[in-house]
Protein backbone atom coordinates (compact mmCIF):
# COMPACT_ATOMS: atom_id res chain seq x y z
CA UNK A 1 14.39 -24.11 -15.90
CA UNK A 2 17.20 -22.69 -18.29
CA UNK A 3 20.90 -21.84 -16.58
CA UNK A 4 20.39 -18.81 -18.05
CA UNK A 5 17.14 -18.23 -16.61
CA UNK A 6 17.89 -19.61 -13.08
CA UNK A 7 21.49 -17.77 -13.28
CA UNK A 8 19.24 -14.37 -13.97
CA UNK A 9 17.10 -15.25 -10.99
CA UNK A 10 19.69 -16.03 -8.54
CA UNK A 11 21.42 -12.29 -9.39
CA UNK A 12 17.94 -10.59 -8.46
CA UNK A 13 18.40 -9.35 -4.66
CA UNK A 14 14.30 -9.43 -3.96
CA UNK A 15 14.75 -12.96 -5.30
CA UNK A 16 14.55 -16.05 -3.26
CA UNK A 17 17.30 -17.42 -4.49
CA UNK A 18 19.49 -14.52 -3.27
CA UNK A 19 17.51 -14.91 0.17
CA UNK A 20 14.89 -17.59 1.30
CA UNK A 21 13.90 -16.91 4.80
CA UNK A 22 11.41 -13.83 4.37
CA UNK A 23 11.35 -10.09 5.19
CA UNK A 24 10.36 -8.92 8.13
CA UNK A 25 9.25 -5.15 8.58
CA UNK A 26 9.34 -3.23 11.88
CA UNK A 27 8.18 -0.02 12.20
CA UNK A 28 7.88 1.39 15.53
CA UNK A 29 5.48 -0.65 16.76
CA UNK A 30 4.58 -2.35 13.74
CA UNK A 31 5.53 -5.70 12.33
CA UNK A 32 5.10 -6.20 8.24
CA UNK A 33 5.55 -9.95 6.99
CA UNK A 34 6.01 -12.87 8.97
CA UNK A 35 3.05 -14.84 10.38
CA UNK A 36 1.21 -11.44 11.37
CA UNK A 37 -0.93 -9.71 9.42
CA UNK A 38 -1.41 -6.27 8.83
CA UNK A 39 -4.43 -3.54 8.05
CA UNK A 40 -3.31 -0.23 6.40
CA UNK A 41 -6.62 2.11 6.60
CA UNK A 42 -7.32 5.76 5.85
CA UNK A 43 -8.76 8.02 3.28
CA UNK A 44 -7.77 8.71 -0.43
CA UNK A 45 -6.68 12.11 0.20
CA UNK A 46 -6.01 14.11 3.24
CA UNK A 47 -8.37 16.87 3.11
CA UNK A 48 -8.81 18.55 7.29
CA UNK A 49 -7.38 17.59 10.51
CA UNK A 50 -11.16 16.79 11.64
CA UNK A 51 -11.11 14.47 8.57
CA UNK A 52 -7.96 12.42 8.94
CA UNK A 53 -8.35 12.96 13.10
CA UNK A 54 -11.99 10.86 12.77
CA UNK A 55 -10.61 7.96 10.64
CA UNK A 56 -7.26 7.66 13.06
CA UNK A 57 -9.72 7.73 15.87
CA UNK A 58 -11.59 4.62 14.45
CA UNK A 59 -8.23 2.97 13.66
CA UNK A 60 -7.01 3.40 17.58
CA UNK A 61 -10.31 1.87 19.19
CA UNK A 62 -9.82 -0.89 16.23
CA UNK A 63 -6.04 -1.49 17.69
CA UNK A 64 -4.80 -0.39 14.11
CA UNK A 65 -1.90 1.02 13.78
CA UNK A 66 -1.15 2.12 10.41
CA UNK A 67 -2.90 5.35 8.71
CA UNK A 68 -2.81 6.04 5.38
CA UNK A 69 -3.56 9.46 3.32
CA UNK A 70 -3.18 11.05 0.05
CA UNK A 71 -0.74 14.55 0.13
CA UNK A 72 0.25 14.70 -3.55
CA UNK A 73 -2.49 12.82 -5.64
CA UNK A 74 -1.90 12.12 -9.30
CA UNK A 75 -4.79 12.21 -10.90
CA UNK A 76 -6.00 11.16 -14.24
CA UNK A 77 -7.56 14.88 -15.04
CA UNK A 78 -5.12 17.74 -14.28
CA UNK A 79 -8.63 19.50 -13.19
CA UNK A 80 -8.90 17.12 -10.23
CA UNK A 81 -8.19 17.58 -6.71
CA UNK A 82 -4.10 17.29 -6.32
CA UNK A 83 -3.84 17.08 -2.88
CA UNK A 84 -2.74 19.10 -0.22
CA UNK A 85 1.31 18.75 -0.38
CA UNK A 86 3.22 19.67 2.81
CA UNK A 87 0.34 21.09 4.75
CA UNK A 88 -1.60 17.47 4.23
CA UNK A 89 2.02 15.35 5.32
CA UNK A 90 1.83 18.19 8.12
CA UNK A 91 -1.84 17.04 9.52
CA UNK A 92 -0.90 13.54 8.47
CA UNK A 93 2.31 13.93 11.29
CA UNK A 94 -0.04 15.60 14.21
CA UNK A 95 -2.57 13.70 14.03
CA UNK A 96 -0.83 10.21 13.53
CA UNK A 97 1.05 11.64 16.62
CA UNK A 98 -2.06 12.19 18.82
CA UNK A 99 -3.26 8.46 18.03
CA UNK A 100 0.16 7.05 18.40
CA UNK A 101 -0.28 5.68 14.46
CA UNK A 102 2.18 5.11 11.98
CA UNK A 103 1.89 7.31 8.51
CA UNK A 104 1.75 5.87 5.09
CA UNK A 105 1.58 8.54 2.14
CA UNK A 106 2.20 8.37 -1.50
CA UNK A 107 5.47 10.37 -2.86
CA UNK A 108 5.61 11.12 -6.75
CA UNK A 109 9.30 13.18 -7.31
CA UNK A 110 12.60 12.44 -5.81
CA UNK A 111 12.30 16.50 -5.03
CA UNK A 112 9.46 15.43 -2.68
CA UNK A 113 11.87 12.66 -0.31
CA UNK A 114 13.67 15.76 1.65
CA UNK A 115 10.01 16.90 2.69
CA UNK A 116 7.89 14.05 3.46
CA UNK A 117 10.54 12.40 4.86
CA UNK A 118 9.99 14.99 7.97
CA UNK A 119 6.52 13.61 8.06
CA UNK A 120 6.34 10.30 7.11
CA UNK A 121 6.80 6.81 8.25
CA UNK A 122 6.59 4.73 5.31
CA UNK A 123 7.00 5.83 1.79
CA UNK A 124 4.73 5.13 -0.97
CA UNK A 125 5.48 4.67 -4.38
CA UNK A 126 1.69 4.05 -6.73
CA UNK A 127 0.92 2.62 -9.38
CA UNK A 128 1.30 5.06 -11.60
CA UNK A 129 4.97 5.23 -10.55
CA UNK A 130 6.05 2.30 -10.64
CA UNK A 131 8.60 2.54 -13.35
CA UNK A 132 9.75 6.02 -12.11
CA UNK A 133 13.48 4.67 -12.15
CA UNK A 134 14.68 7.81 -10.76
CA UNK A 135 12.24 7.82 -7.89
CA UNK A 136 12.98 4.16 -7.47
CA UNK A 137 16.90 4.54 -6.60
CA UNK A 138 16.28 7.70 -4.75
CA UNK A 139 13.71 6.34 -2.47
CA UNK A 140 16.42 3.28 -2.46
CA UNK A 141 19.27 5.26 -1.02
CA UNK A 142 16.81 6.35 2.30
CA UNK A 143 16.23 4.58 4.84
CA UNK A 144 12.55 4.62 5.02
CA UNK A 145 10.00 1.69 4.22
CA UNK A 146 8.91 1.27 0.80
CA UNK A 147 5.57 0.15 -0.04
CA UNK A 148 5.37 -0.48 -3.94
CA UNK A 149 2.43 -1.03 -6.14
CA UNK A 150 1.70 -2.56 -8.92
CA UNK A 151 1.48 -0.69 -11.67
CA UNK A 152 -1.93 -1.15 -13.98
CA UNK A 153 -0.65 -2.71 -16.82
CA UNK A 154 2.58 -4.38 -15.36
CA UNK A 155 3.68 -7.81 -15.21
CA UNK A 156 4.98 -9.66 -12.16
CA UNK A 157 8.17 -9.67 -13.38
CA UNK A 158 8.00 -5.67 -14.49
CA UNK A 159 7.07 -5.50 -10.64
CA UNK A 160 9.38 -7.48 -9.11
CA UNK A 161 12.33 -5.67 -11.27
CA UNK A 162 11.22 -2.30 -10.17
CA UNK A 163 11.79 -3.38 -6.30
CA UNK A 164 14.90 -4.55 -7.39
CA UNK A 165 15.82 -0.82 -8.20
CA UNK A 166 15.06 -0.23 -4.90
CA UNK A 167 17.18 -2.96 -3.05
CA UNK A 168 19.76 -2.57 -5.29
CA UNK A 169 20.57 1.06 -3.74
CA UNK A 170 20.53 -0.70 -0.70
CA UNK A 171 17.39 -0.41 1.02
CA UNK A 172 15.87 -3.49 1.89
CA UNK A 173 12.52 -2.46 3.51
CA UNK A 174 10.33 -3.14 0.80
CA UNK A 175 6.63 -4.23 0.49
CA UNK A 176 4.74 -5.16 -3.02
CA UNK A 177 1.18 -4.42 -3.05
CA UNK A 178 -1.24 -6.18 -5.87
CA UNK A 179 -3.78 -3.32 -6.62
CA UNK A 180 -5.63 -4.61 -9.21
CA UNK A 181 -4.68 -4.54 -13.12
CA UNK A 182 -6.36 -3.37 -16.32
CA UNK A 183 -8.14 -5.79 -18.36
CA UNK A 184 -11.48 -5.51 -20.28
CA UNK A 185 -13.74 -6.37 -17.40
CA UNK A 186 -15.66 -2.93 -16.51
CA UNK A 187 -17.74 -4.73 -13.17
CA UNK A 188 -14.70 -3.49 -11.37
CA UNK A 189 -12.17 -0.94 -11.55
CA UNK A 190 -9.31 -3.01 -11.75
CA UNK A 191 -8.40 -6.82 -11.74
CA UNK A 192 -7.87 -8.00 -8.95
CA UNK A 193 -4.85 -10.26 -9.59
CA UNK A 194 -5.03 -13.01 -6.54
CA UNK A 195 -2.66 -15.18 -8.14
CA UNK A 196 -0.21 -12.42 -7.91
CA UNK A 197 0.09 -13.00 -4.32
CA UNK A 198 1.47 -16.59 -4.06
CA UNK A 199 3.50 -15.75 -7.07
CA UNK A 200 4.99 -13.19 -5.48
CA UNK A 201 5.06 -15.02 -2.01
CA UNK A 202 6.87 -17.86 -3.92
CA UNK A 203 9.70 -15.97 -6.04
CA UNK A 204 10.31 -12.90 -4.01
CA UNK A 205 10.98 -12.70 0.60
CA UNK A 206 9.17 -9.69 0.57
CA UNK A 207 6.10 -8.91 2.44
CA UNK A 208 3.13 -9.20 -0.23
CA UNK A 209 0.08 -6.73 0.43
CA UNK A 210 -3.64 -6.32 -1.83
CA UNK A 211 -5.68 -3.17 -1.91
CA UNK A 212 -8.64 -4.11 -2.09
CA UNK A 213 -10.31 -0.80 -2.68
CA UNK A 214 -8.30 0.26 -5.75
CA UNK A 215 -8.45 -3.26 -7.16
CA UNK A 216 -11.96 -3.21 -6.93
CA UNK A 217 -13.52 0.11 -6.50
CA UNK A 218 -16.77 -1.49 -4.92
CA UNK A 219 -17.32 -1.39 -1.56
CA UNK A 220 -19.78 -4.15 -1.63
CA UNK A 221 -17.35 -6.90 -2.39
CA UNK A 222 -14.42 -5.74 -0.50
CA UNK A 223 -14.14 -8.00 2.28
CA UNK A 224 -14.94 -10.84 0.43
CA UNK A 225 -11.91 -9.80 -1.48
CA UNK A 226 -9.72 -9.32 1.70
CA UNK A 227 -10.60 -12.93 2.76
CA UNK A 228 -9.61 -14.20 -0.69
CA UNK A 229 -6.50 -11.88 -0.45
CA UNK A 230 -5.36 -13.35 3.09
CA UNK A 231 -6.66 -17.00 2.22
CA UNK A 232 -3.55 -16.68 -0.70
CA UNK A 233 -0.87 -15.74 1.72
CA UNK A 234 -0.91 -12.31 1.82
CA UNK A 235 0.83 -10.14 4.52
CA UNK A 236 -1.92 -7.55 4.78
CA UNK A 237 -4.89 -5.45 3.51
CA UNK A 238 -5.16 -1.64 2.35
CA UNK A 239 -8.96 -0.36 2.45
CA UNK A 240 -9.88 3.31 1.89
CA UNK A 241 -11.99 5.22 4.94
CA UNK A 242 -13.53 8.43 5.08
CA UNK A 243 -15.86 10.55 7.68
CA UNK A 244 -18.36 11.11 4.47
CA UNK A 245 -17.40 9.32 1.25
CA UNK A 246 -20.14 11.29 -0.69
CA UNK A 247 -17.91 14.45 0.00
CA UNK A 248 -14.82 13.21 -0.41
CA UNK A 249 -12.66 15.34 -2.62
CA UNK A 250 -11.18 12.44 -4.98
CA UNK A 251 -12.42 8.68 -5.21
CA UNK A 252 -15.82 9.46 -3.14
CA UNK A 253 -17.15 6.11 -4.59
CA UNK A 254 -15.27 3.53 -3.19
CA UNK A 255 -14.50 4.33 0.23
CA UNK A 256 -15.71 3.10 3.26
CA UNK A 257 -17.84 5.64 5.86
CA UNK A 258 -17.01 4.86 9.65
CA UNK A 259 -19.88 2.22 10.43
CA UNK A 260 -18.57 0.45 6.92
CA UNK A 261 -15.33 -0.08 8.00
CA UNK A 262 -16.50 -1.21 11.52
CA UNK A 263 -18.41 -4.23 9.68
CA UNK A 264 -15.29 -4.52 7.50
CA UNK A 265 -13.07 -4.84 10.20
CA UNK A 266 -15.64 -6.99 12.41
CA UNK A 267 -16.01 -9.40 9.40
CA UNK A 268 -12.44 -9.55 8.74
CA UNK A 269 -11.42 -10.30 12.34
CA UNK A 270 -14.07 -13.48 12.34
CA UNK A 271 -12.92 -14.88 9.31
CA UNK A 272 -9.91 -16.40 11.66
CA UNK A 273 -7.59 -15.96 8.82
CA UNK A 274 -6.36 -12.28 9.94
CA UNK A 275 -4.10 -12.35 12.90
C-alpha cells in the first residue's frame, strides 16, 4: 500500500484506521453491530394503520423489534404511488408505540429532518440518495441513527465516502446497508454484492446490513440470501412484509405476506447463524 494511499485512509473517520474496535448501535432497546444480529421488517410503503398495525403485530410475537415503512417514496415514475408524508410517519409513531417497536423510515430532503424527526427512530437515507451531500451533512448534524444504502451504481469506496459526510458533521451512528447493484443480470433486480459485506466489515467499524428484498426482488430466494448475507459477517437483514402483497400500493412483487415471513423468520432462526 502507497503512503499516500494509507495516509488518505487513516484521515477517513468511518475508517479503521481512525478506529478499530467496531460500532455499536443502541436504540432503545435495540443493539446494532457487535456479536448480535439484527432483523429490520415491514412493508415498502405505509399505506393504513390496519396495514402497518398487522405487520408490527407479527414482528412483536416474532420478538422483533425494529419496523420499517415507506412515508415519502421516490419512485422511478412520477405517476407512482409517493407515499403518504407526515400522516404515514404519524401511523408509523402510533402504531410502533402500541407494539413497543422501533421506527425506521426513509427521508429524501433536509426540509423533511424537522418533521420526521417527531416520528422517527432511525433515519434512512436510500439508494437513490446516497450522494445527496446536502442531505448527508444535515442528517450528520442530528442526532438520530443513520442507516445508509448503497446506491445502485456506486462503488464501495463512493459508499464508504458518503458516510464519511455523515461522521464528519459529527454523528457517529451510522449503518451501511448492501442493497444490491446494477449490472446486466435481469434474474434479479439488483446484484446482490456479498463481497461488499466483508469489505466493508474489514475497512470500515460500522455496522454492515443486506436487504435482501431490494437486492433481489424474489421472494423465492430470499432467505437463502439472508444466510449467505449473515454467513459473510453481516450485522443484520432488511426483508419487506405486507398484510396482502398483491395489493400493495408500490413493490407488490417482492414482499413477503404474513405466513411468508413466518417461514422466513423460522428458517432464518434454524440456520444457527442469526443470534
Amino acid at each position: 500500500m502507497s503512503d499516500r494511499l494509507q495516509q488518505e485512509k487513516s484521515r477517513l473517520l468511518v475508517s479503521r484506521h481512525h478506529k478499530n474496535e467496531d460500532t455499536i448501535i443502541h436504540i432503545k432497546q435495540a443493539v446494532i453491530g457487535g456479536s448480535s444480529h439484527t432483523l429490520i421488517v415491514g412493508p415498502c410503503s405505509v399505506e393504513s394503520r390496519a396495514q402497518l398495525a398487522t405487520v408490527a403485530s407479527a414482528l412483536k410475537k416474532a420478538g422483533l423489534t425494529v419496523l420499517r415503512g415507506g412515508a415519502f417514496k421516490p419512485r422511478t415514475s412520477p405517476y407512482d404511488f409517493q407515499g403518504l408524508g407526515e400522516e404515514g410517519l404519524k401511523i408509523m409513531k402510533d402504531v410502533a408505540d402500541e407494539f413497543g417497536l422501533i421506527t425506521n423510515s426513509e427521508i429524501m430532503s433536509p426540509t423533511q429532518i424537522d418533521t420526521a424527526a417527531r416520528y422517527i427512530d432511525i433515519f434512512q437515507i436510500g439508494a437513490r440518495n446516497m450522494q445527496n451531500f446536502d442531505l448527508l451533512k444535515a442528517v450528520g448534524q442530528t442526532k438520530k441513527p443513520i442507516l445508509l444504502k448503497r446506491g445502485l451504481s456506486a462503488t464501495l469506496k463512493e459508499f464508504m465516502l458518503a458516510a464519511e459526510y455523515i461522521l464528519n458533521q459529527g454523528n457517529d451512528q451510522v449503518m451501511l446497508m448492501e442493497r444490491g447493484i446494477r449490472t446486466f443480470e435481469k434474474m434479479t433486480r439488483n446484484t446482490l454484492d456479498i463481497s461488499a459485506v466483508p469489505i466493508l466489515k474489514q475497512e470500515t467499524h460500522l455496522p454492515v446490513l443486506v436487504d435482501v428484498t431490494h437486492s433481489t426482488g424474489r421472494k423465492d430466494i430470499l432467505l437463502p440470501c439472508a444466510k449467505a448475507s449473515l454467513a459473510a459477517g453481516a450485522d443484520g437483514i432488511m426483508v419487506e412484509v405486507h398484510p396482502n402483497p398483491s395489493a400493495a400500493l408500490s413493490d407488490s412483487k417482492q414482499q413477503l405476506n404474513i405466513d411468508e415471513f413466518q417461514t422466513f423468520w423460522k428458517g432464518l432462526c434454524n440456520s444457527d447463524l442469526y443470534h
